[in-house]
C-alpha atoms as a PDB file:
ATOM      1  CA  UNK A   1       8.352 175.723 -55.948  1.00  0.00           C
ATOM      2  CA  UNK A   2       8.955 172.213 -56.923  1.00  0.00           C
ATOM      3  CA  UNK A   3       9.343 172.185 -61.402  1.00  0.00           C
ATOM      4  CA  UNK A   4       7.885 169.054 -63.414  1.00  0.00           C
ATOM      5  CA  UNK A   5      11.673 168.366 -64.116  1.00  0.00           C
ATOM      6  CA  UNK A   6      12.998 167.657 -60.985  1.00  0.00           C
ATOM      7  CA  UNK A   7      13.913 163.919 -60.484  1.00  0.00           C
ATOM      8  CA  UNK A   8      12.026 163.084 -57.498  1.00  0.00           C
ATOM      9  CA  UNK A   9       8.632 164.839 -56.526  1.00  0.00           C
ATOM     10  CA  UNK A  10       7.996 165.932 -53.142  1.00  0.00           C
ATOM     11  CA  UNK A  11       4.478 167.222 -53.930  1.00  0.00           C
ATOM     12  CA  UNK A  12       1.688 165.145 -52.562  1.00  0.00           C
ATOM     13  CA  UNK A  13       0.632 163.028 -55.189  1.00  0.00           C
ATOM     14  CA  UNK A  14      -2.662 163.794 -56.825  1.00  0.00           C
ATOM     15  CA  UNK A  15      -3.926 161.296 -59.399  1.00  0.00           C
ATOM     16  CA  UNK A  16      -6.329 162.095 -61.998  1.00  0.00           C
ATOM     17  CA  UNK A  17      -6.963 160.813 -65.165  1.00  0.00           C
ATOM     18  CA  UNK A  18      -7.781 162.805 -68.497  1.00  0.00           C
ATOM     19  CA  UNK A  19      -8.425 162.021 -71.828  1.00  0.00           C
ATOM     20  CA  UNK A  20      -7.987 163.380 -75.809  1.00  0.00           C
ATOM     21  CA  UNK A  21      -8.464 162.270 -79.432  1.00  0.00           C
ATOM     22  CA  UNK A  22      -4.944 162.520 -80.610  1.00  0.00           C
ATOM     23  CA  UNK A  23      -4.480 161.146 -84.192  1.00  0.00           C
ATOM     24  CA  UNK A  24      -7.577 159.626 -84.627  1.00  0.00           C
ATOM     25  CA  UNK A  25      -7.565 157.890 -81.255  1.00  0.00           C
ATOM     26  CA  UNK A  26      -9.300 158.590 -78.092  1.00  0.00           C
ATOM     27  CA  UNK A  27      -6.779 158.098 -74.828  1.00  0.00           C
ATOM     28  CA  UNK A  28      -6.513 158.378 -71.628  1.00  0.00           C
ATOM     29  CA  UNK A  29      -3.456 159.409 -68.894  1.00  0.00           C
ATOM     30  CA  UNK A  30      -3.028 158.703 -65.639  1.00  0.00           C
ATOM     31  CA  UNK A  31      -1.761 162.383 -64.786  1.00  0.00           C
ATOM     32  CA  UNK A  32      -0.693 163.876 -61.243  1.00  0.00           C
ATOM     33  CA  UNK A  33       0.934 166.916 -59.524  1.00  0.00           C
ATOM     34  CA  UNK A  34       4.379 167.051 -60.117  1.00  0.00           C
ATOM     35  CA  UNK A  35       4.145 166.392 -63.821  1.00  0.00           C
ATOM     36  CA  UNK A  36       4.030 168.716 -66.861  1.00  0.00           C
ATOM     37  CA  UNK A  37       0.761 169.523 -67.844  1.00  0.00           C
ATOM     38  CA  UNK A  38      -1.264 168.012 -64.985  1.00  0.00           C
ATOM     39  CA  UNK A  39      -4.662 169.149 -66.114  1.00  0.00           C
ATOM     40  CA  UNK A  40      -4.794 168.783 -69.807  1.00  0.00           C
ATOM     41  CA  UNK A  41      -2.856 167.954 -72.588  1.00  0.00           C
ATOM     42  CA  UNK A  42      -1.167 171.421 -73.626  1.00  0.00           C
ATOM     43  CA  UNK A  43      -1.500 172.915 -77.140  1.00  0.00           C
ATOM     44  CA  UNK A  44       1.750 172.346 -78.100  1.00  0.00           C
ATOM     45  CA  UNK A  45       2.252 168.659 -77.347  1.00  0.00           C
ATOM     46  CA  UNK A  46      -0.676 168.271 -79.394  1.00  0.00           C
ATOM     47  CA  UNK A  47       0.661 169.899 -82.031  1.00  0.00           C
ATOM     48  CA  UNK A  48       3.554 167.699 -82.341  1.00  0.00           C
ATOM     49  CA  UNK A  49       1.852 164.779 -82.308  1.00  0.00           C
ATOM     50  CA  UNK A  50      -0.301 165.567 -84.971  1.00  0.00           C
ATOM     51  CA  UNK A  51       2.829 167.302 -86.789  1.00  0.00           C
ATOM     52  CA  UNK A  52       5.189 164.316 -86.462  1.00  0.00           C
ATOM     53  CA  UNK A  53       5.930 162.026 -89.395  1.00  0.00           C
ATOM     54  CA  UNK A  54       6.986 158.713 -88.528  1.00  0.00           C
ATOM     55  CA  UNK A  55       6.294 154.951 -90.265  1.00  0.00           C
ATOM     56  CA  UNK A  56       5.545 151.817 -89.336  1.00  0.00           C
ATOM     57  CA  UNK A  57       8.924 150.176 -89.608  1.00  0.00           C
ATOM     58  CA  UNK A  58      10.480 153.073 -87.960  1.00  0.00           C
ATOM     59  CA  UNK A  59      11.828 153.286 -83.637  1.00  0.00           C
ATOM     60  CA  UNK A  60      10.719 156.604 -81.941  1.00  0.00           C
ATOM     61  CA  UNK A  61      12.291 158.301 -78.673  1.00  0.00           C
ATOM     62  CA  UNK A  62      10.184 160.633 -76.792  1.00  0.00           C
ATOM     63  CA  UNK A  63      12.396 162.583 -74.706  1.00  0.00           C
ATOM     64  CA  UNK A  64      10.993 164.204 -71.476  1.00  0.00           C
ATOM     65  CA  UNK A  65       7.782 162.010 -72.035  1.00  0.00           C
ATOM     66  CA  UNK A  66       6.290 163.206 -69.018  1.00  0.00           C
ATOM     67  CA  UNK A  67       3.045 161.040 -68.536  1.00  0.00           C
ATOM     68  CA  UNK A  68       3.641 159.407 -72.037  1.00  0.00           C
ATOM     69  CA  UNK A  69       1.246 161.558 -74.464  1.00  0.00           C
ATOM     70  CA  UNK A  70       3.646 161.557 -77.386  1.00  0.00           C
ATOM     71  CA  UNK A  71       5.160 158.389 -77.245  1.00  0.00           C
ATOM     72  CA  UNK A  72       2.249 156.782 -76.244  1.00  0.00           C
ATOM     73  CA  UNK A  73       0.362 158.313 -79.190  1.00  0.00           C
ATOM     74  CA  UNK A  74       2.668 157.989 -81.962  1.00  0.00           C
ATOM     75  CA  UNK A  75       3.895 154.353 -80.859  1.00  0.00           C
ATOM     76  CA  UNK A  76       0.459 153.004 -82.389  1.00  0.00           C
ATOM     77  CA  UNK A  77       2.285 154.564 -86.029  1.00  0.00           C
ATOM     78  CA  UNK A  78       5.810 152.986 -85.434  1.00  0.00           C
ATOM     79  CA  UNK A  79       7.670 149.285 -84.590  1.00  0.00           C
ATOM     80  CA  UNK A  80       8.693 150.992 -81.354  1.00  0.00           C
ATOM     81  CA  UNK A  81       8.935 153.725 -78.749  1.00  0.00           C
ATOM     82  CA  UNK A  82      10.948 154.384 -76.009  1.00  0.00           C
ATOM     83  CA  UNK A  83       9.836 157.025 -73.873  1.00  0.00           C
ATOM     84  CA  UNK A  84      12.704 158.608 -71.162  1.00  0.00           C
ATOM     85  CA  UNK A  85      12.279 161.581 -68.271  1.00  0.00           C
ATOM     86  CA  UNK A  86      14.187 162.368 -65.793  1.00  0.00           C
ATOM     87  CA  UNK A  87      11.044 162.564 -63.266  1.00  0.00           C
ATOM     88  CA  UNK A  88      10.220 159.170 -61.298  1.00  0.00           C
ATOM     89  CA  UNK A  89       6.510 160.363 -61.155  1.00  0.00           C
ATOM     90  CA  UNK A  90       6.462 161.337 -64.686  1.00  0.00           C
ATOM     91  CA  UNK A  91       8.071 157.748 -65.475  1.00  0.00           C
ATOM     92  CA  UNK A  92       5.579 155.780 -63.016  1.00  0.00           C
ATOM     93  CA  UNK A  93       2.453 157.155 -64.999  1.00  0.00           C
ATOM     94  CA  UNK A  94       4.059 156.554 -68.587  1.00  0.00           C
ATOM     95  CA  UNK A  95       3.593 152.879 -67.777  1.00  0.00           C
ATOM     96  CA  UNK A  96       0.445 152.934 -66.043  1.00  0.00           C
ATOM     97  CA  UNK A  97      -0.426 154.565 -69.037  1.00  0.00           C
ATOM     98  CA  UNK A  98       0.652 152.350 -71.315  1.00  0.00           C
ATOM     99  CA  UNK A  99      -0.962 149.503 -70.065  1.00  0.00           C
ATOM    100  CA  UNK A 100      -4.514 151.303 -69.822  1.00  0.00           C
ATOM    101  CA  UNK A 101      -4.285 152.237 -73.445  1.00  0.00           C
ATOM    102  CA  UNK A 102      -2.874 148.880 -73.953  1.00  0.00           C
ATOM    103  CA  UNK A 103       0.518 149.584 -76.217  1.00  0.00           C
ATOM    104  CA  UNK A 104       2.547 146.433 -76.440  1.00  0.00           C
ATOM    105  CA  UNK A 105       5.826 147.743 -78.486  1.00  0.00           C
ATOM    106  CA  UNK A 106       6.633 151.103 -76.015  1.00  0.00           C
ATOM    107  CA  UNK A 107       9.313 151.173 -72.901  1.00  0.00           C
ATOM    108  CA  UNK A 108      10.067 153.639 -70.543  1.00  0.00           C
ATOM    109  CA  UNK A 109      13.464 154.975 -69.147  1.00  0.00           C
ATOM    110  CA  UNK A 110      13.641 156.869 -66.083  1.00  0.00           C
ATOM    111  CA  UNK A 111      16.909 159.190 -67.059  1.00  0.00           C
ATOM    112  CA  UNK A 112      18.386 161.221 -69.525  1.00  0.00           C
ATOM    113  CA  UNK A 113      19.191 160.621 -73.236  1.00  0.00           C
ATOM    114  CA  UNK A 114      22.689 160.114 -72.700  1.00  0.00           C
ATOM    115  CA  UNK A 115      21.665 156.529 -71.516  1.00  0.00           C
ATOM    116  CA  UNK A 116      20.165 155.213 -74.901  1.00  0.00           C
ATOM    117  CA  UNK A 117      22.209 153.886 -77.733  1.00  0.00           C
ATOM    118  CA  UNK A 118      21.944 155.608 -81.487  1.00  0.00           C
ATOM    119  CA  UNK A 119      18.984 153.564 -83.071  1.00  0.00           C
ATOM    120  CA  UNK A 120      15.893 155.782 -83.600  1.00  0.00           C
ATOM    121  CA  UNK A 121      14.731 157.391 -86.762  1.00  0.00           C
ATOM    122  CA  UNK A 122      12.628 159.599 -85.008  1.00  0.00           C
ATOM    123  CA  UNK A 123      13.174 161.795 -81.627  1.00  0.00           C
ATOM    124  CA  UNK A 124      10.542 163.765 -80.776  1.00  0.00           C
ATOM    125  CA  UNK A 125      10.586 166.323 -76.980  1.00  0.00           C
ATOM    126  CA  UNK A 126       8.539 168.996 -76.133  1.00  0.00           C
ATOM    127  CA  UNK A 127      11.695 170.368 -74.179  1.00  0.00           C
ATOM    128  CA  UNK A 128      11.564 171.753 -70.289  1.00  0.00           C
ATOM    129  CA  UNK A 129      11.220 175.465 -71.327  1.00  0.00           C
ATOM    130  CA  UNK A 130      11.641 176.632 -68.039  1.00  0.00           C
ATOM    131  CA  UNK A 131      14.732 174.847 -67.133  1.00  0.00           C
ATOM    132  CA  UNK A 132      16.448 177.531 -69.421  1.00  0.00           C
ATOM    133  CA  UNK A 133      17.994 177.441 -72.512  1.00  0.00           C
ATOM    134  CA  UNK A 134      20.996 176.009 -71.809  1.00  0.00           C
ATOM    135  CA  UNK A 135      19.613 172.708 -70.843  1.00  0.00           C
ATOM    136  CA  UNK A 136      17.307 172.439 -73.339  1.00  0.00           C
ATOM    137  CA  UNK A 137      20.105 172.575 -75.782  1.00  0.00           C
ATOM    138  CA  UNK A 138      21.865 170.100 -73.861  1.00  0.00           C
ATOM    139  CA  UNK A 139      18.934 167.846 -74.543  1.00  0.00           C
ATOM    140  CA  UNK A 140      18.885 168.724 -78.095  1.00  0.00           C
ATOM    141  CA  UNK A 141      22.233 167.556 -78.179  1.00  0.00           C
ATOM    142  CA  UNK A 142      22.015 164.458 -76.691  1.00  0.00           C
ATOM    143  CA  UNK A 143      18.817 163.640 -78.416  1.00  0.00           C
ATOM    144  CA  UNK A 144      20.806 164.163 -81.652  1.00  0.00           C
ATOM    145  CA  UNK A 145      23.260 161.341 -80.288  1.00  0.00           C
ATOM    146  CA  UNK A 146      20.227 158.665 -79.834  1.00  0.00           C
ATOM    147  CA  UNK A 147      19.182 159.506 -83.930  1.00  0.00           C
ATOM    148  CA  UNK A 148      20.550 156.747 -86.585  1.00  0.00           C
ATOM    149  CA  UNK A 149      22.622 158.262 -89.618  1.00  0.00           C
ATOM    150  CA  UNK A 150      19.176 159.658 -91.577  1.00  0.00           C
ATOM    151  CA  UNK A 151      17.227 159.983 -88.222  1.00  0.00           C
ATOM    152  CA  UNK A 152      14.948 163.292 -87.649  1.00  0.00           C
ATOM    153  CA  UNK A 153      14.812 165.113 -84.402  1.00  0.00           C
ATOM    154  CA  UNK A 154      11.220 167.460 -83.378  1.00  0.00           C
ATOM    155  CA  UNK A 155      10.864 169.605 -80.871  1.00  0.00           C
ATOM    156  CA  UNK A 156       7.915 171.894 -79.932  1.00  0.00           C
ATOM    157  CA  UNK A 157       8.364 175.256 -78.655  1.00  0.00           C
ATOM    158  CA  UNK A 158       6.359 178.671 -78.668  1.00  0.00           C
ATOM    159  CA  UNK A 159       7.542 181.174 -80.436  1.00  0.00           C
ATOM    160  CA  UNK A 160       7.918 183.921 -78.163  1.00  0.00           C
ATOM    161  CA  UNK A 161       9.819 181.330 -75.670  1.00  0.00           C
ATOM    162  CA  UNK A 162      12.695 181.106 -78.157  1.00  0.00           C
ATOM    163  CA  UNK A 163      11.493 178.533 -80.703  1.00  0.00           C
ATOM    164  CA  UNK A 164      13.327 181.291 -83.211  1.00  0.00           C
ATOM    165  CA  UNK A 165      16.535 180.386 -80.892  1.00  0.00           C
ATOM    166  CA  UNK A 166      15.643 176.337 -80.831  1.00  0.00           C
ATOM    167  CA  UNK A 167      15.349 176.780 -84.680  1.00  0.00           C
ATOM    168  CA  UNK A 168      18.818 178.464 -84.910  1.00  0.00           C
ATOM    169  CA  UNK A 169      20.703 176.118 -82.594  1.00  0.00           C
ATOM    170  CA  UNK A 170      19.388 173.245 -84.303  1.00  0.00           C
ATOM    171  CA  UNK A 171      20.371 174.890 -88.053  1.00  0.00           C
ATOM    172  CA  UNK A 172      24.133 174.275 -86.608  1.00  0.00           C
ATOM    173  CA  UNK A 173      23.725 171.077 -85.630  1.00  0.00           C
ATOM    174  CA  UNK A 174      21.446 169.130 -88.482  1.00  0.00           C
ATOM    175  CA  UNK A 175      21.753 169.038 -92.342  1.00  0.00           C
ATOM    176  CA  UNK A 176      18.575 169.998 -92.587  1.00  0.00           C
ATOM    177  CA  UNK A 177      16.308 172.090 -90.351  1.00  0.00           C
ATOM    178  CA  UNK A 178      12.672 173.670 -91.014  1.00  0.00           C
ATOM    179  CA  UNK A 179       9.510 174.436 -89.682  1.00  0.00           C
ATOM    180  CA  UNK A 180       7.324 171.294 -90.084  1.00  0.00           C
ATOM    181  CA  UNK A 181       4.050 173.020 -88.665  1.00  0.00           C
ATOM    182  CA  UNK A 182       3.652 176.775 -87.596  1.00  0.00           C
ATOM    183  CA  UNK A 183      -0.183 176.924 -85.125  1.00  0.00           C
ATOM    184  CA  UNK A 184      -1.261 178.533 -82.061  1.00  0.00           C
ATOM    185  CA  UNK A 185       1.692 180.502 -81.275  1.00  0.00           C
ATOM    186  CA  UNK A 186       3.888 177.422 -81.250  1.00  0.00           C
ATOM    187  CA  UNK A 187       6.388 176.365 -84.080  1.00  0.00           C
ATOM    188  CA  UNK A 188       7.404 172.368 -84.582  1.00  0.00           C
ATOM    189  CA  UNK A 189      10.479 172.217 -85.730  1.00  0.00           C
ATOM    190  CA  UNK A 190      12.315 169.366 -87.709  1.00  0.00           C
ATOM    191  CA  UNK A 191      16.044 168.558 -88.108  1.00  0.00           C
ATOM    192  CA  UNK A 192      17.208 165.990 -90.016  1.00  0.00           C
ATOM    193  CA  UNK A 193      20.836 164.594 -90.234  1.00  0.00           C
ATOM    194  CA  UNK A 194      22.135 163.416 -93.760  1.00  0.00           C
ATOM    195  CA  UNK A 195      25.520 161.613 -92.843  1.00  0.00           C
END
């Protein structure tokens, strides 16, 4: 069974397009097979977009953007987003979806983190539970490379698929760590660095 984080998608594609009020705003996505989250927008995504603090002069990073429902959303609340995945599908609907909800400051990477430099404030992923722990720490870790000195890293997880363990791992690796919302079964949880 192909996964929603494998680079290139074998999977016939199937376009559709959805929509949601996120912060205020009604949107639409492109969305096909292949991707995270095909169908709807899950719980926990929305979650962290409506969890997320993040100002106007500030530059965002959604890691594993998928179709671009974070970025995309938050980038109308910041100076600028860049939105990165792995997935060439995944990367091919974040700017299709761009343009149809008509951002102007938000740019997508087809990759990893590891190929961004250290400017954002803010890093936000809803991480690839099912790739396993060990790489979503991996991307924890590089996201915390792509955060400024006083930059804040989110990430979205359920609870009883190891956001207690997400929480932990990130207490080791931030100054400051806590849960910024607590809903649904899901925990949000915010580290920020001090340096």
């Amino acid at each position: 069974m192909e996964h929603y984080f494998t680079r290139k998608p074998t999977s016939p594609e199937r376009v559709s397009v959805i929509q949601s009020t996120l912060r205020g705003r009604l949107l639409q996505f492109k969305t096909s097979s292949g991707v995270f989250s095909k169908d709807k927008i899950d719980f926990g995504t929305k979650i962290l977009v409506e969890t997320v603090t993040v100002n106007p002069n500030e530059v965002l990073l959604d890691v594993g953007c998928g179709y671009g429902v974070i970025g995309i959303s938050l980038s109308f609340f910041c100076d600028s987003a860049v939105l990165i995945d792995i997935n060439e599908r995944a990367c091919q609907l974040t700017r299709e979806n761009i343009w149809l909800n008509k951002v102007s400051n938000a740019y997508v990477v087809c990759g990893s983190p590891v190929c961004v430099q250290s400017i954002f404030d803010v890093v936000v992923m809803n991480p690839p539970i099912r790739a396993g722990k060990k790489v979503v720490f991996q991307l924890i870790e590089e996201s915390k490379t792509c955060l400024n000195p006083s930059g804040r890293l989110y990430v979205v997880a359920r609870t009883r698929q190891g956001a207690k363990s997400i929480y932990s791992f990130m207490d080791g690796l931030f100054s400051e760590t806590e849960y910024a919302s607590l809903k649904g079964g899901y925990r949000v949880i915010e580290g920020v660095l001090d340096w």
